[in-house]
C-alpha atoms as a PDB file:
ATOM      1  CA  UNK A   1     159.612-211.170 -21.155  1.00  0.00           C
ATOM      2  CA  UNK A   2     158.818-208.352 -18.756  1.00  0.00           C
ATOM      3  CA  UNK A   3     160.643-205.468 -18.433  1.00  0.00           C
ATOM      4  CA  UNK A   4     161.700-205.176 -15.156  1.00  0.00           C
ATOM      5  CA  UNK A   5     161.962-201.507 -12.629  1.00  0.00           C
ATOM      6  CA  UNK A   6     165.255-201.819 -10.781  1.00  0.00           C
ATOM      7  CA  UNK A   7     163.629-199.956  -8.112  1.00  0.00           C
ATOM      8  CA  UNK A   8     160.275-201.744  -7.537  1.00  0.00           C
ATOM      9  CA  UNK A   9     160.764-205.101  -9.831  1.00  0.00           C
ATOM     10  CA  UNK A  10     157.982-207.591  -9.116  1.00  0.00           C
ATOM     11  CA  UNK A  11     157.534-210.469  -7.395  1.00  0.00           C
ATOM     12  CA  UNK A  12     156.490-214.210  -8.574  1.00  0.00           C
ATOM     13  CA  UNK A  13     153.924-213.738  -6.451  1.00  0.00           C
ATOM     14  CA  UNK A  14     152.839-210.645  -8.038  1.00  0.00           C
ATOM     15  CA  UNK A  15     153.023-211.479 -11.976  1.00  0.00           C
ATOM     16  CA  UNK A  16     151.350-214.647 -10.898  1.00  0.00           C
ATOM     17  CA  UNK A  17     148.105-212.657  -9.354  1.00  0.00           C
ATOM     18  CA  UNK A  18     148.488-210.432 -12.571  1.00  0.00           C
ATOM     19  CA  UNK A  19     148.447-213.078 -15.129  1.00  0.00           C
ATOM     20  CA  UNK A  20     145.227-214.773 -13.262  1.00  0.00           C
ATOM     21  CA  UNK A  21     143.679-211.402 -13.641  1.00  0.00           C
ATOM     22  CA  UNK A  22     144.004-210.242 -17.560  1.00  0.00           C
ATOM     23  CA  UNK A  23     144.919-214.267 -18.818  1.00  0.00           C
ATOM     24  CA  UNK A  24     143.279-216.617 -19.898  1.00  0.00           C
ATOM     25  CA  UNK A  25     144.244-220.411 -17.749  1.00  0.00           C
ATOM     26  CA  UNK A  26     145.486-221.859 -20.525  1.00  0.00           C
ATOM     27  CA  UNK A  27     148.140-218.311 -20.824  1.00  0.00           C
ATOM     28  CA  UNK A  28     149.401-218.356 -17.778  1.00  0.00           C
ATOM     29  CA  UNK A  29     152.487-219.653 -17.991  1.00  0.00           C
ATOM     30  CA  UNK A  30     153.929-222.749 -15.261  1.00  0.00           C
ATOM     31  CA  UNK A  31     157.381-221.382 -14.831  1.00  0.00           C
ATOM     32  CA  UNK A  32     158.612-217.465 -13.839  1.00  0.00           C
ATOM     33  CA  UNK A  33     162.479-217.202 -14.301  1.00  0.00           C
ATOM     34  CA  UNK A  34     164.007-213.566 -13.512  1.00  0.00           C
ATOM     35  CA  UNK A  35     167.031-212.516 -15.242  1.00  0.00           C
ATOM     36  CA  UNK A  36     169.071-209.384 -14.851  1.00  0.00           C
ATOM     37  CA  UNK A  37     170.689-208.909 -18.395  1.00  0.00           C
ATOM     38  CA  UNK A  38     168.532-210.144 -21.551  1.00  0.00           C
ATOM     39  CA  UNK A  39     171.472-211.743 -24.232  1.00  0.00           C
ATOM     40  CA  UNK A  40     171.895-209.896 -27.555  1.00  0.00           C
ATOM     41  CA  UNK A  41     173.900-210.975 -31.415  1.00  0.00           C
ATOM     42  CA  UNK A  42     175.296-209.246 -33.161  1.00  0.00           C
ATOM     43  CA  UNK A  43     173.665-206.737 -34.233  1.00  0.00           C
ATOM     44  CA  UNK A  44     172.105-206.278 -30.419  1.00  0.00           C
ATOM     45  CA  UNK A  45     168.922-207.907 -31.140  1.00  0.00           C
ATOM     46  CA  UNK A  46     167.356-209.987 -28.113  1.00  0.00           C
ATOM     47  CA  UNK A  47     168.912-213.358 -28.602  1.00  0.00           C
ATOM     48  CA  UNK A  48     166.139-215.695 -28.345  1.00  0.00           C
ATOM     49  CA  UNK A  49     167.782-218.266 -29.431  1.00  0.00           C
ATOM     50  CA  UNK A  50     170.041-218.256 -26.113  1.00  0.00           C
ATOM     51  CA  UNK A  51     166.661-217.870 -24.082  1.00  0.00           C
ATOM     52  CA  UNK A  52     165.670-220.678 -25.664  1.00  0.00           C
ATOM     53  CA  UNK A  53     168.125-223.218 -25.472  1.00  0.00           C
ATOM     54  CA  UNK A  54     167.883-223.903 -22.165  1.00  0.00           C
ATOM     55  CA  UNK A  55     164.298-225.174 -22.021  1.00  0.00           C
ATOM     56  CA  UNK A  56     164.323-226.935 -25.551  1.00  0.00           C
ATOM     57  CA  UNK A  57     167.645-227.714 -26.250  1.00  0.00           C
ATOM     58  CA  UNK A  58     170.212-227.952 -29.306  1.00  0.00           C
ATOM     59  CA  UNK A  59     167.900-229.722 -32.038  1.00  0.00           C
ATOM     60  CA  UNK A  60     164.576-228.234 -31.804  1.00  0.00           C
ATOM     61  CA  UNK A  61     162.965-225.397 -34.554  1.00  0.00           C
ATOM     62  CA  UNK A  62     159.920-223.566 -34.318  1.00  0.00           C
ATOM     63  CA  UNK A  63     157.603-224.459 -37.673  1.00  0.00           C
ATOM     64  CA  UNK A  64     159.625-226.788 -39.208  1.00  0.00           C
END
């Protein structure tokens, strides 16, 4: 998740050259999706369960 500067936010391009830079390959990650609002609960915590669901789907847990 980056935090992104209404004003100036960056390009693909540009977190692409960054992430080469200060990353590691194997870091860098293959896909770059911007997003204007980040989805909260309840009790307006980041829902990363609703950031996740797209990519992984209904039935899949992390450790276990």
């Amino acid at each position: 998740v980056v935090p992104v500067d209404p004003g100036a936010p960056p390009t693909p391009a540009e977190l692409e050259a960054w992430c080469r830079e200060h990353l590691g390959s194997y870091k860098i990650p293959r896909l770059v999706e911007f997003i204007d609002v980040l989805p909260r609960n309840e009790m307006q915590k980041v829902d990363k369960k609703s950031l996740r669901k797209p990519y992984w789907g209904e039935g899949r847990t992390i450790g276990g």
